[in-house]
Protein backbone atom coordinates (compact mmCIF):
# COMPACT_ATOMS: atom_id res chain seq x y z
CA UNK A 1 187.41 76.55 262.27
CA UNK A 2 184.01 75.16 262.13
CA UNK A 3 183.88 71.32 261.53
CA UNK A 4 180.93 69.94 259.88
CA UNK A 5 179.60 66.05 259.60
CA UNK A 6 179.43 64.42 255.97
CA UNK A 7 175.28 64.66 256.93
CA UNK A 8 175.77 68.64 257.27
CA UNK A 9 177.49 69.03 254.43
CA UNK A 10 174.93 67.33 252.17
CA UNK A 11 172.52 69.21 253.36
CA UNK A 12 174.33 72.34 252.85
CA UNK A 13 175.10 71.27 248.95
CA UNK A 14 171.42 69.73 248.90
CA UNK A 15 173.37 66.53 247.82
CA UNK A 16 173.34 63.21 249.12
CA UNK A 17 175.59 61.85 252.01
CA UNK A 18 176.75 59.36 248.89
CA UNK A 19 177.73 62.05 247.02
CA UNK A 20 179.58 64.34 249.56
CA UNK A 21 181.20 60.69 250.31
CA UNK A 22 182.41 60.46 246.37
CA UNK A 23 183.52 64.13 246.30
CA UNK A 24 185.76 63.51 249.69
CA UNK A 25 187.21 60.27 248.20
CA UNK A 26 188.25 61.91 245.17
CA UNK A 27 190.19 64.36 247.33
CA UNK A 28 188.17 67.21 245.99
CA UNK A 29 186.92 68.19 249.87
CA UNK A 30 189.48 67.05 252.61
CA UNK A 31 188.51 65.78 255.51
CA UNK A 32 189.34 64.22 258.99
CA UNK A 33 188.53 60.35 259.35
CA UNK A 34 186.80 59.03 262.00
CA UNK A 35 182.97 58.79 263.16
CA UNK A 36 182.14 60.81 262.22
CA UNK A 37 183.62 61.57 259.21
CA UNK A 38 184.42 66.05 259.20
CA UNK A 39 185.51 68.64 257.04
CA UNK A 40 186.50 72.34 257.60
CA UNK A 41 183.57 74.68 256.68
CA UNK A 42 186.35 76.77 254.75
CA UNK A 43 187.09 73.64 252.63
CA UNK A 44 183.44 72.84 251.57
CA UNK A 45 182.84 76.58 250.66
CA UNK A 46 185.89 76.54 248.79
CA UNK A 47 185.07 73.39 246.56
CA UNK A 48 181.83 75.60 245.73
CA UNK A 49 183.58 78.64 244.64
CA UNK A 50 185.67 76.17 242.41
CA UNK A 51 182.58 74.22 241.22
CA UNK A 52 181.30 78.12 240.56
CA UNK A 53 183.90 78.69 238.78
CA UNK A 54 184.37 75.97 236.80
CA UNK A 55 180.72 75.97 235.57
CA UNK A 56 181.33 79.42 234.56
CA UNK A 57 184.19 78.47 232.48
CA UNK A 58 182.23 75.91 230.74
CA UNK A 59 179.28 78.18 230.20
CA UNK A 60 181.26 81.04 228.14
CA UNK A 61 183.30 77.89 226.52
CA UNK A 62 179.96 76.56 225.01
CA UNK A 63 178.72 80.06 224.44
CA UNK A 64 181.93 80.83 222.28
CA UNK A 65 181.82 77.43 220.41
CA UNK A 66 178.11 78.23 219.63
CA UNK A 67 178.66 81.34 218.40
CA UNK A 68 181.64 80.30 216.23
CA UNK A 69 179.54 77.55 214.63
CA UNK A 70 176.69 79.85 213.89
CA UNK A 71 179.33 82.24 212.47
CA UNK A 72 180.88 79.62 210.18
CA UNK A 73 177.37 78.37 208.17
């Protein structure tokens, strides 16, 4: 298990501490309190393969909606 700072994973997300801050209070990366602040490699990289995911899901969602309003004129 590799534990990285809030700092290191902003960097890694090019995002700002701020932001890494919001996602860990929403409980969408856990973490360990303290200073600092740390969260499991693992965890971060799977929060991106969910963000992945979920943007890819949206993507053929608004492709399919286009397509079925172009269809329907």
């Amino acid at each position: 298990m590799k534990l990285l700072t809030q700092k290191d994973v902003a960097k890694m997300l090019n995002k700002s501490e701020d932001h890494v801050k919001r996602l860990r209070l929403a409980g969408k990366i856990p973490f360990i309190p303290g200073r600092p602040v740390l969260m499991d490699e693992t965890d971060v990289l799977n929060y991106l393969k969910r963000a992945k995911q979920w943007n890819h899901n949206l993507a053929r969602t608004i492709t399919a909606t286009t397509k079925s309003s172009i269809m329907t004129r």
